[in-house]
N, C-alpha and C. Protein backbone atom coordinates (compact mmCIF):
# COMPACT_ATOMS: atom_id res chain seq x y z
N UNK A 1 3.86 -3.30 -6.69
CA UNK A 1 2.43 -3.19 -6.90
C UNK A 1 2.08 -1.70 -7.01
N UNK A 2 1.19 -1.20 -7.49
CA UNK A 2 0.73 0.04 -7.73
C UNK A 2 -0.07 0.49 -7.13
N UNK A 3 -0.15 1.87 -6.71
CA UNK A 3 -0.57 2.63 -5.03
C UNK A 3 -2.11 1.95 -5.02
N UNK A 4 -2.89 1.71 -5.94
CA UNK A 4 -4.41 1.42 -5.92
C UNK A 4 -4.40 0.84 -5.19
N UNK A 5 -3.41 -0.91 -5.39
CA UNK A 5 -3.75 -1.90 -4.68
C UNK A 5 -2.68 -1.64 -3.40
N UNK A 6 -2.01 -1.26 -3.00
CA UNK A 6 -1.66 -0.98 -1.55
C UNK A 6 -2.65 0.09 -1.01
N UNK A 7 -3.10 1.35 -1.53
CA UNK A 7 -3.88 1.48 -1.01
C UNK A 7 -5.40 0.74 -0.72
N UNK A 8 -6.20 0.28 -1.44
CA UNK A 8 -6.81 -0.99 -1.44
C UNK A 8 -6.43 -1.27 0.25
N UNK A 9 -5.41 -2.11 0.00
CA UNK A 9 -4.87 -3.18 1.67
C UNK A 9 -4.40 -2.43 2.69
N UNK A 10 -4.03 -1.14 2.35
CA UNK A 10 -3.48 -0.48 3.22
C UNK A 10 -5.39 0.26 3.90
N UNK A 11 -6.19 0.14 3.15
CA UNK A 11 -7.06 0.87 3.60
C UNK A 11 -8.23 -0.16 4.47
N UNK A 12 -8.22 -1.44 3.96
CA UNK A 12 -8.73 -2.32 4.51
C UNK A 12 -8.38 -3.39 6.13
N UNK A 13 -6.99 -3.23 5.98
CA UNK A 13 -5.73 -3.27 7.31
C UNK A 13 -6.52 -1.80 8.32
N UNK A 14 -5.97 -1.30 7.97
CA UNK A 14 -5.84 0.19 8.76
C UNK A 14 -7.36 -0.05 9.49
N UNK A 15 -8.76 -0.04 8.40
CA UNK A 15 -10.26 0.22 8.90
C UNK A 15 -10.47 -1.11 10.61
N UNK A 16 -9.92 -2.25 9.73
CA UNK A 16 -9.97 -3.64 10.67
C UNK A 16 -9.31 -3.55 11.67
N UNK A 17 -7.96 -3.40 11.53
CA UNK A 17 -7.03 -3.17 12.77
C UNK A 17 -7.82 -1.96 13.62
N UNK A 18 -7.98 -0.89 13.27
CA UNK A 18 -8.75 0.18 14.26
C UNK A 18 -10.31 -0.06 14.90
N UNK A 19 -10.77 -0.77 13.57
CA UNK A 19 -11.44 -1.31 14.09
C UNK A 19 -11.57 -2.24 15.44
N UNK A 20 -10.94 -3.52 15.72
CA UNK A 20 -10.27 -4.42 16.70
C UNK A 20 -9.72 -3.90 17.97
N UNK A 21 -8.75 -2.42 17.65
CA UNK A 21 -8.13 -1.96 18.37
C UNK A 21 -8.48 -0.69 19.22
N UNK A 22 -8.58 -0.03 18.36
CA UNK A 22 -9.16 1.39 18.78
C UNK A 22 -7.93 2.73 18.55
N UNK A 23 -7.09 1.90 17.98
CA UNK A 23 -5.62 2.52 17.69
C UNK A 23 -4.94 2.82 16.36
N UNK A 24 -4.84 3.85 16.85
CA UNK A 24 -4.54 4.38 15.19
C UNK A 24 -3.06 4.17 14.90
N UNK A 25 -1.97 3.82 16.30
CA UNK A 25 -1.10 3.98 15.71
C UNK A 25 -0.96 2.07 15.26
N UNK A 26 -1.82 1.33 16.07
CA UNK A 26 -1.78 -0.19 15.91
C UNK A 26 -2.09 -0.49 14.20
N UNK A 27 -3.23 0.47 13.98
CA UNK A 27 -3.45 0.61 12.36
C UNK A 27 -2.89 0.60 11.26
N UNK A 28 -2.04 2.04 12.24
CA UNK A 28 -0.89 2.75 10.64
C UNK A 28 0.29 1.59 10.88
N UNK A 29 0.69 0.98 11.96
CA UNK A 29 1.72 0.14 11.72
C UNK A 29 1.19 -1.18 10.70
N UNK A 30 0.01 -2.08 10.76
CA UNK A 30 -0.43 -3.29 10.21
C UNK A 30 -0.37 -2.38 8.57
N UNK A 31 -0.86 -1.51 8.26
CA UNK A 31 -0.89 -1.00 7.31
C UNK A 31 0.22 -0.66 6.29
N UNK A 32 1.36 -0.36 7.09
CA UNK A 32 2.61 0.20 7.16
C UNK A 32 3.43 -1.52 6.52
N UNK A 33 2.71 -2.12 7.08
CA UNK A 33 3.54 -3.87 6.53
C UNK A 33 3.09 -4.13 5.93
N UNK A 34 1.98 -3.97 5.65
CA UNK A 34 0.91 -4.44 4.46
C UNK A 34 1.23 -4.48 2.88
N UNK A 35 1.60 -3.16 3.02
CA UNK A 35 2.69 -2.84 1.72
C UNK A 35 3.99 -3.92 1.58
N UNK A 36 4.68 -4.28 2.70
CA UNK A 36 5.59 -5.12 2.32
C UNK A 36 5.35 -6.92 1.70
N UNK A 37 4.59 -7.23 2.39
CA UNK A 37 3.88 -8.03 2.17
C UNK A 37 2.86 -8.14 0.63
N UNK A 38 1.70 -7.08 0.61
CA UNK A 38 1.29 -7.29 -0.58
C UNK A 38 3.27 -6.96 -2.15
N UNK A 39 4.38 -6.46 -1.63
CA UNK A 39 5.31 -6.44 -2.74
C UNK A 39 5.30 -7.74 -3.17
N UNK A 40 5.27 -9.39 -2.28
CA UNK A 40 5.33 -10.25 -2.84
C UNK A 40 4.90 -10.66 -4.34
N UNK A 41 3.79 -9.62 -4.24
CA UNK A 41 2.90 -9.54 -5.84
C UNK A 41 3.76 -8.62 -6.57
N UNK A 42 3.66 -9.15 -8.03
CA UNK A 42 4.82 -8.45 -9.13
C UNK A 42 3.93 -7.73 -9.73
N UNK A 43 3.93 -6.97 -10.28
CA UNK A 43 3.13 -6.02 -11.29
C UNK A 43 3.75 -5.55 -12.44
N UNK A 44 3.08 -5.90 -14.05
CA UNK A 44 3.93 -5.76 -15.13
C UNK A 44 3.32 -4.53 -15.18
N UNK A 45 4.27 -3.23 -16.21
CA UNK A 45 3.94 -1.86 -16.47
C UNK A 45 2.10 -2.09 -17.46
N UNK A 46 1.68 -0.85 -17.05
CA UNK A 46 0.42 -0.81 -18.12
C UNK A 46 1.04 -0.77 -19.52
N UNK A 47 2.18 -0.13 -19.98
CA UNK A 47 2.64 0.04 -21.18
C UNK A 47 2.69 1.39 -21.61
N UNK A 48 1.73 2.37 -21.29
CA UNK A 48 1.67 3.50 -21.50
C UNK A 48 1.24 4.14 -20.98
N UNK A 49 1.88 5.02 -20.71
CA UNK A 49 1.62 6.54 -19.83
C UNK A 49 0.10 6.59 -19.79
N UNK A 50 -0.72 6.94 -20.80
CA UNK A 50 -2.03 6.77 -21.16
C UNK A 50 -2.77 6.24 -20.25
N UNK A 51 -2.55 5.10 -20.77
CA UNK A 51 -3.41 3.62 -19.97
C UNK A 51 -2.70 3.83 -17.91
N UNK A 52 -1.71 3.96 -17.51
CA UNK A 52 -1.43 4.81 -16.61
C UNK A 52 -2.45 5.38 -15.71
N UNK A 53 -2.10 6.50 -16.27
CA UNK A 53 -3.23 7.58 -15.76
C UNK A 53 -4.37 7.01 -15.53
N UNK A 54 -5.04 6.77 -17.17
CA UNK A 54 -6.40 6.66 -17.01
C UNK A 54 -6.89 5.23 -15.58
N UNK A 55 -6.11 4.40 -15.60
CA UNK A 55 -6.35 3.33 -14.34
C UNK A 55 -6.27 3.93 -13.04
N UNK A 56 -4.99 4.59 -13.00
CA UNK A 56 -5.10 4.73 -11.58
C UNK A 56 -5.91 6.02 -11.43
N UNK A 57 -6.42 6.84 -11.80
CA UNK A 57 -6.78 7.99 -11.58
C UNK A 57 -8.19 7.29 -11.49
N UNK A 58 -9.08 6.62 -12.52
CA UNK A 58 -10.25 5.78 -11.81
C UNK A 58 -10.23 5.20 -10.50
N UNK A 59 -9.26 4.28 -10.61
CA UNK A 59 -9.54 3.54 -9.22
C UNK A 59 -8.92 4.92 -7.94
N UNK A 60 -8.36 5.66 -7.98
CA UNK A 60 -8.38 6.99 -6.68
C UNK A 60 -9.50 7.28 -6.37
N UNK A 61 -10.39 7.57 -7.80
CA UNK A 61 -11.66 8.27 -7.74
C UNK A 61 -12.96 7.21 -7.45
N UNK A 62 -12.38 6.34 -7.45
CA UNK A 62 -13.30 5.65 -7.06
C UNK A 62 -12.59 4.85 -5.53
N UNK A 63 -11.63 4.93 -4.73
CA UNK A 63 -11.76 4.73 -3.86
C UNK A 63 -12.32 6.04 -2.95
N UNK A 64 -12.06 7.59 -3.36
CA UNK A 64 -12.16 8.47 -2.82
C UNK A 64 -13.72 8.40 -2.88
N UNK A 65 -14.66 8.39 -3.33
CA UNK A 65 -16.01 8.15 -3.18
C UNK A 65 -16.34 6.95 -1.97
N UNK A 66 -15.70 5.63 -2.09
CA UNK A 66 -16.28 4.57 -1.54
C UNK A 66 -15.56 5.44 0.43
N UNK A 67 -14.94 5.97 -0.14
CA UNK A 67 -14.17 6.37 1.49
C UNK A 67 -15.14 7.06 2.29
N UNK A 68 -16.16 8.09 1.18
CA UNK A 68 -16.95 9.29 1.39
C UNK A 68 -18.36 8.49 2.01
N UNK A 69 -18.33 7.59 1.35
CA UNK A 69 -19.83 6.57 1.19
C UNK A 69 -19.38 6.17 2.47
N UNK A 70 -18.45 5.45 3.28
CA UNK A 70 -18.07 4.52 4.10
C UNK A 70 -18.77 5.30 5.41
N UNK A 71 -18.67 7.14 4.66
CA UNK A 71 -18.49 7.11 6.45
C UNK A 71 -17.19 7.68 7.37
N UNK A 72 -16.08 7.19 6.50
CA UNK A 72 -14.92 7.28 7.38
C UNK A 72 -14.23 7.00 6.36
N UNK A 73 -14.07 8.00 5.61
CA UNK A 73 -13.19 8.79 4.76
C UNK A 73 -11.87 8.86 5.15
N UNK A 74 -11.44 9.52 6.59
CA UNK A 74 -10.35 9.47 7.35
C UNK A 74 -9.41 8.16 7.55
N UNK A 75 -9.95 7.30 7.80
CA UNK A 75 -9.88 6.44 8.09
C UNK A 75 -9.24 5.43 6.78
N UNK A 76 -9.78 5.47 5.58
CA UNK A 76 -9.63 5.24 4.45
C UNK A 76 -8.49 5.87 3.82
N UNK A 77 -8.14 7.30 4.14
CA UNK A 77 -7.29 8.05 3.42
C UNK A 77 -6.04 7.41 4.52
N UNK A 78 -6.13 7.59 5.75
CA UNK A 78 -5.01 7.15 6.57
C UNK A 78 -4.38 5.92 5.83
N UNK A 79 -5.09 4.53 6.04
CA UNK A 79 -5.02 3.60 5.29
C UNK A 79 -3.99 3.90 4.30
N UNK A 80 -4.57 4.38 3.10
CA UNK A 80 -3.86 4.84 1.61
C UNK A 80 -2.60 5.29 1.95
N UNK A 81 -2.62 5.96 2.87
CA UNK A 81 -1.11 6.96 2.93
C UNK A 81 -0.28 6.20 3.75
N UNK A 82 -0.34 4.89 4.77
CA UNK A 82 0.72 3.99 5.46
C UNK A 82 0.84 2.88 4.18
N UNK A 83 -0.57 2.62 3.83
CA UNK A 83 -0.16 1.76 2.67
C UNK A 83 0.79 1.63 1.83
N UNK A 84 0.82 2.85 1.55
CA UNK A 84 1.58 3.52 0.36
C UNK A 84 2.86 4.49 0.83
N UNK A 85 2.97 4.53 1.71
CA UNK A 85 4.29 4.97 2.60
C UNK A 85 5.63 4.65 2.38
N UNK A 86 6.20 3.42 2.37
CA UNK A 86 7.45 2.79 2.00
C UNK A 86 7.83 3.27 0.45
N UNK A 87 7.06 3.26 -0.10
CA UNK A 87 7.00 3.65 -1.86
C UNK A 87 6.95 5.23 -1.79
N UNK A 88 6.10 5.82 -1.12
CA UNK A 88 6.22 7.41 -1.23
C UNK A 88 7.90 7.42 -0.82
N UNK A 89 8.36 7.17 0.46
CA UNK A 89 9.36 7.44 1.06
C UNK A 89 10.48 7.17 -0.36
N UNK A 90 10.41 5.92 -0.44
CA UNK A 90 11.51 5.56 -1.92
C UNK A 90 11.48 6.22 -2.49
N UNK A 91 10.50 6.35 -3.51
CA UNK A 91 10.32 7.43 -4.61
C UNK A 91 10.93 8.68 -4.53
N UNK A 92 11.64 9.15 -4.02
CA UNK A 92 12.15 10.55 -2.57
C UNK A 92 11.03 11.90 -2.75
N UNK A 93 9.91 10.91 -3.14
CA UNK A 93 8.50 12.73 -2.74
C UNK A 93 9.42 13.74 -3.29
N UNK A 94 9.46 13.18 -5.14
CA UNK A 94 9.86 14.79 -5.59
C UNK A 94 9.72 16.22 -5.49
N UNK A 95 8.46 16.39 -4.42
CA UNK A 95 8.02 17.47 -4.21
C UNK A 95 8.74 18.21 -2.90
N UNK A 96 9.16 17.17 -2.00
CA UNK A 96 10.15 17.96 -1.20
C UNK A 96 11.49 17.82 -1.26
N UNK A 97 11.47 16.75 -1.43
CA UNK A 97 13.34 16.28 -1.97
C UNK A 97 13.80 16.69 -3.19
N UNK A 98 13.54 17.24 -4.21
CA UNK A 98 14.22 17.44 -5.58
C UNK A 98 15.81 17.37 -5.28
N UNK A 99 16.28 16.89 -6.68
CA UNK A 99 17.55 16.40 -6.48
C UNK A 99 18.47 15.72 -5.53
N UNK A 100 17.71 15.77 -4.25
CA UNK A 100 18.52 14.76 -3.57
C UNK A 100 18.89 13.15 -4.18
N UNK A 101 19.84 12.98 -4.01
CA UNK A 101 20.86 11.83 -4.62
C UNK A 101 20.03 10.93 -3.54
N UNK A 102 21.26 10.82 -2.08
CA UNK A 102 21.18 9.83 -1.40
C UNK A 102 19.66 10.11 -0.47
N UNK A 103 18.75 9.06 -0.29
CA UNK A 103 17.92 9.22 1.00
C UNK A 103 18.06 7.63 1.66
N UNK A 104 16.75 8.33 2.20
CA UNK A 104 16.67 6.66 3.05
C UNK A 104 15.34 5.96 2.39
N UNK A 105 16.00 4.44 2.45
CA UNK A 105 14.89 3.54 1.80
C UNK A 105 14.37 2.81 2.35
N UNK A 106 13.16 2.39 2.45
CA UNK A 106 12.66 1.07 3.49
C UNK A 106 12.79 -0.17 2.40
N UNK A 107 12.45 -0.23 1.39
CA UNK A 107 12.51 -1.30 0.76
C UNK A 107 14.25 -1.71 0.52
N UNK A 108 14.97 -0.96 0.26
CA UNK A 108 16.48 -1.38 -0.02
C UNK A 108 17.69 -1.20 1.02
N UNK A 109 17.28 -0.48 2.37
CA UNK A 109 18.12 0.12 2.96
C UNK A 109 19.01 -1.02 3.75
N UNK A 110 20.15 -1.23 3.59
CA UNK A 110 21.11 -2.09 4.05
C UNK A 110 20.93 -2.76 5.56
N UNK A 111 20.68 -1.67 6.10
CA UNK A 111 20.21 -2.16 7.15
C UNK A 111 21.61 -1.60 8.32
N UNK A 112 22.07 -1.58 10.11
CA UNK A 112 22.36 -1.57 10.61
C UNK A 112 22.55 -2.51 11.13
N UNK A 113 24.77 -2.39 11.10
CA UNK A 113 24.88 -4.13 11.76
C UNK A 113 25.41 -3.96 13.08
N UNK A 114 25.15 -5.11 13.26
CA UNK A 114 24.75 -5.15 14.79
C UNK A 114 25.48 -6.72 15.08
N UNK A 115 27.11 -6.68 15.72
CA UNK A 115 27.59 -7.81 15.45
C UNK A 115 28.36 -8.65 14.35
N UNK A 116 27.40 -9.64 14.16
CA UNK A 116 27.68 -10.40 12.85
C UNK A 116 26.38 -10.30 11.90
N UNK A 117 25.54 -9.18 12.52
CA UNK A 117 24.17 -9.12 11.75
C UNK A 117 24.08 -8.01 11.09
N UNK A 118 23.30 -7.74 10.34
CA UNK A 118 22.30 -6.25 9.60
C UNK A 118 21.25 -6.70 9.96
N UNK A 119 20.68 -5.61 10.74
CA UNK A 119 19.34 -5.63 10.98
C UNK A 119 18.79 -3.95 10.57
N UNK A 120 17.83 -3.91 9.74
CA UNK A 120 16.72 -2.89 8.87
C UNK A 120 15.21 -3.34 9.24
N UNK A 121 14.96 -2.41 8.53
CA UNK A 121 13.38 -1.86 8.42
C UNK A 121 12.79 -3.44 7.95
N UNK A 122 12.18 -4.23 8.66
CA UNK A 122 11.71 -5.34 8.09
C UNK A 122 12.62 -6.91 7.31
N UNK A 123 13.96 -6.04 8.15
CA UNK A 123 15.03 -7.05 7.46
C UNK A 123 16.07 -7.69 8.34
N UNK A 124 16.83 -9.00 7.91
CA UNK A 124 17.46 -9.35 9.13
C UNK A 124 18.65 -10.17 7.88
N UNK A 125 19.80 -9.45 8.03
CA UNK A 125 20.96 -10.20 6.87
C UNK A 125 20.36 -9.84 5.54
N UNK A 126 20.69 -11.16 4.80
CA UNK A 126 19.57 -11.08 3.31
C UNK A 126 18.46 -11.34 3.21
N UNK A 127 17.79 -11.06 3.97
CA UNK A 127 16.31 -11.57 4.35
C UNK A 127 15.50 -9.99 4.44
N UNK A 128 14.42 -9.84 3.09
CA UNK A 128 13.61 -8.91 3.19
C UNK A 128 12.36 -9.01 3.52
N UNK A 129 11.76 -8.70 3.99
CA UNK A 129 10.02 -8.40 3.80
C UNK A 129 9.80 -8.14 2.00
N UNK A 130 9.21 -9.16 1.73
CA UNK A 130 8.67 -8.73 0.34
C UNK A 130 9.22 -8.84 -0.57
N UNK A 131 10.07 -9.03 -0.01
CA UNK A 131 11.26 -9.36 -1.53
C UNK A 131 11.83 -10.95 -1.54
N UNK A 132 12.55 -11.38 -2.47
CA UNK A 132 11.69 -11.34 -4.00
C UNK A 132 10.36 -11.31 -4.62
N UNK A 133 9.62 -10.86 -5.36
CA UNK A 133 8.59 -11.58 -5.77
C UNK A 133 8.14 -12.32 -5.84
N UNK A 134 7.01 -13.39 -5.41
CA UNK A 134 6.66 -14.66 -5.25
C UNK A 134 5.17 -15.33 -6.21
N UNK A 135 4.33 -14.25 -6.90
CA UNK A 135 3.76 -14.61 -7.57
C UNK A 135 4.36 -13.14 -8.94
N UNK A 136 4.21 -13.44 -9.92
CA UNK A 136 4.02 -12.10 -11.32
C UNK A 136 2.93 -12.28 -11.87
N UNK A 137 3.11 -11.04 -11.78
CA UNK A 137 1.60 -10.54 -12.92
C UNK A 137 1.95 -10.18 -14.60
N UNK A 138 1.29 -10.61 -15.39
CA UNK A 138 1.31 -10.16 -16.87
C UNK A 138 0.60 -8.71 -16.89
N UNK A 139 0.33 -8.31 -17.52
CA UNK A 139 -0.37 -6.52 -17.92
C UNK A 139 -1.70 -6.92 -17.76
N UNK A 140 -2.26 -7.87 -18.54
CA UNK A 140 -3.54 -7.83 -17.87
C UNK A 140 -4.10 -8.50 -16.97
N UNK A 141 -3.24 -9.44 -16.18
CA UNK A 141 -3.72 -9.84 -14.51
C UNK A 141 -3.20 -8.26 -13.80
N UNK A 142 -2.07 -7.71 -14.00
CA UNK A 142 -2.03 -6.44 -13.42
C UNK A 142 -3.51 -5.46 -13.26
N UNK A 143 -3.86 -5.67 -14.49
CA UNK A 143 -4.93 -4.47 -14.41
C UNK A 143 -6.32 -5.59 -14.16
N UNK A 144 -6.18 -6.79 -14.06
CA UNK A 144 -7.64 -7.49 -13.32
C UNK A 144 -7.20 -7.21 -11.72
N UNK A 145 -6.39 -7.17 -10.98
CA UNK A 145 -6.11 -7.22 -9.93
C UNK A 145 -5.97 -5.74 -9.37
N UNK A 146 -6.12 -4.55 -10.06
CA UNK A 146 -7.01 -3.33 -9.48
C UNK A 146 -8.11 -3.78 -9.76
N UNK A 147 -8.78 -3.83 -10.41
CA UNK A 147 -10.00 -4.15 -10.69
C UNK A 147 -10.70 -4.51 -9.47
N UNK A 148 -9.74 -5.65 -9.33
CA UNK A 148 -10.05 -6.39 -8.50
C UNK A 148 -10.16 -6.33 -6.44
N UNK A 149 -9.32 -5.48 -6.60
CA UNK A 149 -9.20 -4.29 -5.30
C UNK A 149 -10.47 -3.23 -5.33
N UNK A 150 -10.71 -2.52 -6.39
CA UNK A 150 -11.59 -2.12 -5.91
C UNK A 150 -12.86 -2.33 -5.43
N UNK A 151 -13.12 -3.65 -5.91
CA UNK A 151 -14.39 -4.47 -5.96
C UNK A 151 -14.37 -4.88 -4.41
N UNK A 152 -13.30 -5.01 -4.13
CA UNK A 152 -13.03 -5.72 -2.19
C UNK A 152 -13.38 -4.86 -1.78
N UNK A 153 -12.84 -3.13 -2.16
CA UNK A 153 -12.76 -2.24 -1.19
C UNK A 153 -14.56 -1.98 -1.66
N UNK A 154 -15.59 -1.68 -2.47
CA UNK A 154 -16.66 -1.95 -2.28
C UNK A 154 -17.32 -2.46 -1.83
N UNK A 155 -17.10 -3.55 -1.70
CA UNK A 155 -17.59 -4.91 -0.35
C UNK A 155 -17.29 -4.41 0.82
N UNK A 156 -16.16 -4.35 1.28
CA UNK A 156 -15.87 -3.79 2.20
C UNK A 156 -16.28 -2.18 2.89
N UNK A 157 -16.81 -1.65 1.95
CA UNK A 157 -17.77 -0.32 2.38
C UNK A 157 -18.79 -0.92 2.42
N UNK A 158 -19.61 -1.65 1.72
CA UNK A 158 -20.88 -2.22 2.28
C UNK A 158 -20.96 -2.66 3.46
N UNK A 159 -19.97 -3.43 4.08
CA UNK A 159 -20.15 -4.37 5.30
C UNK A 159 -19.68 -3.26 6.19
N UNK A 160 -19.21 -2.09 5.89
CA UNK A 160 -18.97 -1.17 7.25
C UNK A 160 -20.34 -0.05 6.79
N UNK A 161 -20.94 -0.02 5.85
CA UNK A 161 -22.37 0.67 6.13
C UNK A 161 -23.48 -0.14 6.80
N UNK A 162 -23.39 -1.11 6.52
CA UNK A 162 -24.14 -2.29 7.61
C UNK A 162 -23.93 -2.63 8.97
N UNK A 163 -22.57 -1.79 9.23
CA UNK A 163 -22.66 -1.40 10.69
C UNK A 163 -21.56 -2.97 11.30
N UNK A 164 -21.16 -4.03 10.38
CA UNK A 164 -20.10 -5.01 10.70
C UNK A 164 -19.08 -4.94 10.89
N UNK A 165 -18.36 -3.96 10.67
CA UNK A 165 -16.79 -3.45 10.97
C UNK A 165 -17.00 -2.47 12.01
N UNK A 166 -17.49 -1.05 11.99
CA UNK A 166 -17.04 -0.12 12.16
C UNK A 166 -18.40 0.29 13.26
């Protein structure tokens, strides 16, 4: 899935859970799975670099406003960044890792055996969090389903300016 919509869930997890809790680290963890969980959803490419950009760079800019509007901006950005955590980590954050070959993965990492077991990050044998895919998206349910995130995460700033969440 593409950072919008983990951030999206990662930002809506994170607000609720802290909300409930009062804990940020209770937050960044629900948030932190959230991502594994929303992977069940497949996402086909936009097709072009172009179309790319121009989506996700709207929906940033328009979650980065609804974050500002909310109130609790912080809170929102935290969200985004556990959301989107497992995927930063994969990706190896070309910005500090360049060229590193091997890192560590949460989505693929083999895991540590233990016995007759592997046990990982969300994993137990062949058994992942999130993996396989369980519904796919075509290109344009992909791009109705930001759409469609941001429209939650709007709702969802309404009902925490109304003072129901937060």
């Amino acid at each position: 899935m593409y950072s919008h919509v983990h951030g999206v869930i990662g930002a809506v997890t994170y607000t609720a859970t802290y909300a409930a809790t009062g804990s940020h680290i209770a937050a960044g963890f629900v948030a932190f799975v959230s991502h594994f969980v929303a992977d069940y959803l497949g996402e086909t490419g936009y097709g072009t670099d172009k179309l790319f950009l121009q989506l996700e760079l709207s929906h940033l800019l328009a979650f980065g406003t609804l974050g500002f509007l909310s109130g609790h901006f912080w809170l929102y950005f935290l969200g985004w960044l556990f959301g989107n955590l497992p995927d930063l980590i994969d990706k190896r954050m070309f910005l500090f890792y360049k060229g590193q070959k091997q890192y560590f993965s949460c989505h693929n990492h083999p895991g540590i055996k233990i016995g007759k077991h592997r046990i990982g990050i969300f994993s137990f044998n062949d058994w992942k969090l999130g993996v396989p895919v369980r519904i796919k998206f075509d290109r344009d349910e992909t791009i109705a389903l930001g759409v469609f995130g941001t429209a939650v995460l709007a709702v969802w700033t309404y009902a925490i300016k109304l003072g129901w969440i937060l």
